[in-house]
N, C-alpha and C. Protein backbone atom coordinates (compact mmCIF):
# COMPACT_ATOMS: atom_id res chain seq x y z
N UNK A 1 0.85 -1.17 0.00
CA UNK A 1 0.00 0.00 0.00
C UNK A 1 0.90 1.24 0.00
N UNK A 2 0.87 2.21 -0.84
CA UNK A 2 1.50 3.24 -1.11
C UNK A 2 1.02 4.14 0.26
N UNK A 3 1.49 4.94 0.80
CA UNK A 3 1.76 5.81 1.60
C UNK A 3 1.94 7.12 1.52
N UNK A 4 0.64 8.03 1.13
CA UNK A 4 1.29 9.21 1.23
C UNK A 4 1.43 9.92 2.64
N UNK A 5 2.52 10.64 3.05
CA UNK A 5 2.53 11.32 4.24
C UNK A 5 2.25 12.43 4.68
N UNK A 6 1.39 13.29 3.70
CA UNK A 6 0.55 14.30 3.71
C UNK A 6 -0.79 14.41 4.23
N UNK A 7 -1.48 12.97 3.99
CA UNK A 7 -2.82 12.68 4.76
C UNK A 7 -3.05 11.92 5.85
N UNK A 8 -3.75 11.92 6.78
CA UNK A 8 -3.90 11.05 7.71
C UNK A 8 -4.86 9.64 7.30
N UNK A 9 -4.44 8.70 7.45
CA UNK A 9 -5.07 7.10 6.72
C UNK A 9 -5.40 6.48 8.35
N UNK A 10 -6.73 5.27 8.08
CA UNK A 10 -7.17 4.75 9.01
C UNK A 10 -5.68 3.81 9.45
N UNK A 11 -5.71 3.21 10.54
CA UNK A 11 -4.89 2.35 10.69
C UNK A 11 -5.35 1.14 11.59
N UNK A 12 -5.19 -0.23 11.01
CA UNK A 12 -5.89 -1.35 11.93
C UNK A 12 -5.40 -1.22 13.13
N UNK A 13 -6.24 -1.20 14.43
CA UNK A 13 -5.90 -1.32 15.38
C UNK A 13 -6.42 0.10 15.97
N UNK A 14 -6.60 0.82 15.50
CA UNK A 14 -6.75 2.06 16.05
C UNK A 14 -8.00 2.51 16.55
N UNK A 15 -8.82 3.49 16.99
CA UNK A 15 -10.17 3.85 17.27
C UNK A 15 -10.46 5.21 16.59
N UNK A 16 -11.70 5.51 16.24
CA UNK A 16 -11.89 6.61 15.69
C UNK A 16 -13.31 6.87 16.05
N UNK A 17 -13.32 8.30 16.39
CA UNK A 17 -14.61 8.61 16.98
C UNK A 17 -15.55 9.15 15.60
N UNK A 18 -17.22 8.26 16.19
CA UNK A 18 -18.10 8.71 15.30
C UNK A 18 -18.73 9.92 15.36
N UNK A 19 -18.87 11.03 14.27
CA UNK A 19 -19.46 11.92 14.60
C UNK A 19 -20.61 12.16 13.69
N UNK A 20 -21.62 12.94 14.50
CA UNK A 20 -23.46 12.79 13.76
C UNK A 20 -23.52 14.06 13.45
N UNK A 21 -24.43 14.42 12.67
CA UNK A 21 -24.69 15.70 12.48
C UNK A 21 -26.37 16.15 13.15
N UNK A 22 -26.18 15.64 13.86
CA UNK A 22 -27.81 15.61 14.37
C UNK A 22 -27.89 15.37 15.91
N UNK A 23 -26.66 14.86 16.45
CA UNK A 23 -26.33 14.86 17.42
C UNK A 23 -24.64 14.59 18.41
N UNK A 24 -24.70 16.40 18.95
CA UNK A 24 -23.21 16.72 19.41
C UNK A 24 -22.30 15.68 19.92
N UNK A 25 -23.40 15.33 21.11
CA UNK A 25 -23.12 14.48 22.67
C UNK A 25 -22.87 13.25 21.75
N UNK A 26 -23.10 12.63 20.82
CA UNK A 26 -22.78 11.06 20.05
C UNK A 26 -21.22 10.70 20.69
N UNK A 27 -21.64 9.61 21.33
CA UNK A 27 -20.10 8.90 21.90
C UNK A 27 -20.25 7.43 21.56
N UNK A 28 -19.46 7.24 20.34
CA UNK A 28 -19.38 6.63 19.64
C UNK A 28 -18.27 6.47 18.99
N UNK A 29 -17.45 5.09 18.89
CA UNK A 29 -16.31 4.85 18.07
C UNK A 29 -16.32 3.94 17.35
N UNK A 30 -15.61 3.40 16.38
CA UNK A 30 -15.01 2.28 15.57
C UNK A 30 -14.22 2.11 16.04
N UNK A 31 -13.62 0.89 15.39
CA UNK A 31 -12.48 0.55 15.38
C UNK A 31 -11.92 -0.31 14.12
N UNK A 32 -10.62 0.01 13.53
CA UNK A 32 -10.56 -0.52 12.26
C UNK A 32 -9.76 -1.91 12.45
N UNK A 33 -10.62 -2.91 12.38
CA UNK A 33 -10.16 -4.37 12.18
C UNK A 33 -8.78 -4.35 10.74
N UNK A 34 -8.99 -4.22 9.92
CA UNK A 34 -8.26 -4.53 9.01
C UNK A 34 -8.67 -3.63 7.83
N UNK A 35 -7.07 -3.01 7.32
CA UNK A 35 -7.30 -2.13 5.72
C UNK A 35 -6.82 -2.76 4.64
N UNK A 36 -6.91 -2.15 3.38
CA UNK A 36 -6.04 -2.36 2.00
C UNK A 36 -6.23 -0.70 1.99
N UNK A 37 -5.45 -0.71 0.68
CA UNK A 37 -5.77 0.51 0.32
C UNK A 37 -6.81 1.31 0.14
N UNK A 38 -7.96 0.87 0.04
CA UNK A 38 -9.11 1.42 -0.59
C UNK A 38 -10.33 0.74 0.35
N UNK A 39 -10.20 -0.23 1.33
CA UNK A 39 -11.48 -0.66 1.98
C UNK A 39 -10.96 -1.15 3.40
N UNK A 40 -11.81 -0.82 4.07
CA UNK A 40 -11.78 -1.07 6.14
C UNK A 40 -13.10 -1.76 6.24
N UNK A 41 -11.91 -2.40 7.09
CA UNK A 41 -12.87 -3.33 7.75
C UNK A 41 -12.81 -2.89 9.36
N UNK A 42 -14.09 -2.73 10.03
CA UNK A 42 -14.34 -2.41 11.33
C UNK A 42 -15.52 -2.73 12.19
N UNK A 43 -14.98 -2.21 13.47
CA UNK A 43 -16.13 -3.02 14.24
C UNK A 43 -16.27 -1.80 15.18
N UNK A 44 -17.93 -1.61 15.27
CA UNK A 44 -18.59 -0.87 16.05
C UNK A 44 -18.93 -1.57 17.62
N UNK A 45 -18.59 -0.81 18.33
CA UNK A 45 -18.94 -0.87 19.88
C UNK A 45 -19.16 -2.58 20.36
N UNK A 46 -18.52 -3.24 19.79
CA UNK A 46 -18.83 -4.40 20.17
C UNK A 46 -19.63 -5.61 19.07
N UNK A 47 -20.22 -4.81 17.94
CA UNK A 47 -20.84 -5.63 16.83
C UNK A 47 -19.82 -5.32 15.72
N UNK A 48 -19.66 -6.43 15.16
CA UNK A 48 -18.87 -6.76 13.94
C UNK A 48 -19.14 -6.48 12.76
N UNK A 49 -18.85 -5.60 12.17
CA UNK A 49 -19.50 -5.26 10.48
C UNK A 49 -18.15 -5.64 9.32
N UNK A 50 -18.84 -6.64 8.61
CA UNK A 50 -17.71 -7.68 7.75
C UNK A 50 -18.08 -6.67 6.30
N UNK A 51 -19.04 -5.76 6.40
CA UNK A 51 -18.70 -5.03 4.99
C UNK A 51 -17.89 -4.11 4.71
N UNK A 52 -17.85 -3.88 3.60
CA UNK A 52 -16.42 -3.18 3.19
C UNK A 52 -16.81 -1.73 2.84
N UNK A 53 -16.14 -0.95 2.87
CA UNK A 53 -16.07 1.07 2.83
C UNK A 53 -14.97 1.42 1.95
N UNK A 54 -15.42 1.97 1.30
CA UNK A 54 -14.26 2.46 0.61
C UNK A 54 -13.75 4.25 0.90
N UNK A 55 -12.47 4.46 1.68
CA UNK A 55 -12.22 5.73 2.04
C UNK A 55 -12.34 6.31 0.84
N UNK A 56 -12.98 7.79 0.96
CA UNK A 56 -12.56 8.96 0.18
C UNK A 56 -11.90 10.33 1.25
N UNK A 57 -11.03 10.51 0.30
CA UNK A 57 -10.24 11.59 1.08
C UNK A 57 -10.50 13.09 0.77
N UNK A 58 -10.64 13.92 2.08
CA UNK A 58 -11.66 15.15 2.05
C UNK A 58 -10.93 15.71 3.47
N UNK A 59 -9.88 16.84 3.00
CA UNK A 59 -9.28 18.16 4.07
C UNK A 59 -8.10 17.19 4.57
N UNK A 60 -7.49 16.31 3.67
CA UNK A 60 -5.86 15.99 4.03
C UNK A 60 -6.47 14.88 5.18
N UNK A 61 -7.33 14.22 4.92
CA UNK A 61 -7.83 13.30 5.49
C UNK A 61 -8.68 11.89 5.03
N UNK A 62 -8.78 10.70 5.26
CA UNK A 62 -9.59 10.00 4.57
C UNK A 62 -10.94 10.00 5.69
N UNK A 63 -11.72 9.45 5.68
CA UNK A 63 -13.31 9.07 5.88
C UNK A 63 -14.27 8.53 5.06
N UNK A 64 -15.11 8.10 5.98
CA UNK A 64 -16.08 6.70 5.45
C UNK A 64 -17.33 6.75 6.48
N UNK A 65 -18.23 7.10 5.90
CA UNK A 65 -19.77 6.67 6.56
C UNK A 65 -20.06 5.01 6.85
N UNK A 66 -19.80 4.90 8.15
CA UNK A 66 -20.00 3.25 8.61
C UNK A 66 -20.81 2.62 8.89
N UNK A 67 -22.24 3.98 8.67
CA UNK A 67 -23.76 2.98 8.25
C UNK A 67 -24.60 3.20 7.07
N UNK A 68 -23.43 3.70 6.23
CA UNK A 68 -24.16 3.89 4.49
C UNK A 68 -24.55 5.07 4.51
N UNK A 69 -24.76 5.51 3.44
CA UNK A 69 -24.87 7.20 2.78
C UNK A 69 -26.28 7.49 3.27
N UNK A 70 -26.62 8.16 3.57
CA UNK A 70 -27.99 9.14 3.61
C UNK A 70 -28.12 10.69 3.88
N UNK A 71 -29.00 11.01 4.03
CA UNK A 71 -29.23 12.30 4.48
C UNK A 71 -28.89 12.19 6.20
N UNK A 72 -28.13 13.24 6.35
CA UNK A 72 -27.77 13.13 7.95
C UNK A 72 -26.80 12.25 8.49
N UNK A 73 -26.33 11.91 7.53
CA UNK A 73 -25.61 10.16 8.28
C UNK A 73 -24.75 10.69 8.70
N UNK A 74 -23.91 9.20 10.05
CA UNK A 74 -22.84 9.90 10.65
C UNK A 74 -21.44 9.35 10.16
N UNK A 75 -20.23 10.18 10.45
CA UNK A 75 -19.28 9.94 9.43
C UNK A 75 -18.32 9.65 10.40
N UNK A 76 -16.99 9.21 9.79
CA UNK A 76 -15.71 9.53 10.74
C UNK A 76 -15.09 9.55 10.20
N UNK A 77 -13.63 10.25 10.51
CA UNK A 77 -12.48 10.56 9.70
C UNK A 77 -11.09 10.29 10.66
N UNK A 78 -9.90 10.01 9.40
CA UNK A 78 -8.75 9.53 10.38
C UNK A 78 -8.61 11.11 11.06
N UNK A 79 -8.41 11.83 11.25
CA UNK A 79 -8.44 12.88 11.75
C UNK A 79 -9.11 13.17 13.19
N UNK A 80 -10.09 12.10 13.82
CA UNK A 80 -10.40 11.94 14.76
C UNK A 80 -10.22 10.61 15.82
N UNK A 81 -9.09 10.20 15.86
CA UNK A 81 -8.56 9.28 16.26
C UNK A 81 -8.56 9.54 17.51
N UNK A 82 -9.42 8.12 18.59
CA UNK A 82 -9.63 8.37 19.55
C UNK A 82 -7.78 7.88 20.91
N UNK A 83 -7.97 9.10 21.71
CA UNK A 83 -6.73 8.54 22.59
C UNK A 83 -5.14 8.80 21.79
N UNK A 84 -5.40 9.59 20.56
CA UNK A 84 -3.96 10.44 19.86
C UNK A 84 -3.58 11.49 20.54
């Protein structure tokens, strides 16, 4: 996996906090089980989600909506890495 060192990329093992647009107080994290370049695999609060995300990168950062696109949905970005 190529590496650029300009953006911040998920990294397995790590936590990243979810954030809502609908609600501030959301305490909520992932955690990224396993990457490639282009798809994470992660697990929410204790339930296991075996589908795949593909990062897009947005402000020198990647992110991925980890319950599918909608109106309002909540997002996270390596940029919010919980305990950095």
């Amino acid at each position: 996996m190529k590496i650029n060192p300009l953006r911040k990329q998920f990294e397995a093992g790590h936590s990243y906090k979810v954030r809502s647009p609908c609600d501030s107080g959301l305490d909520l994290t992932v955690q990224i089980i396993r990457r490639t370049a282009k798809t994470v695999w992660f697990e929410v609060q204790g339930d296991i989600y075996s589908r795949r995300i593909t990062p897009a990168e947005q402000w020198g950062a990647e992110w991925f909506y980890p319950f599918g696109k909608y109106s309002m949905a909540m997002h996270t970005s390596a940029d919010d890495e919980v305990g950095a």
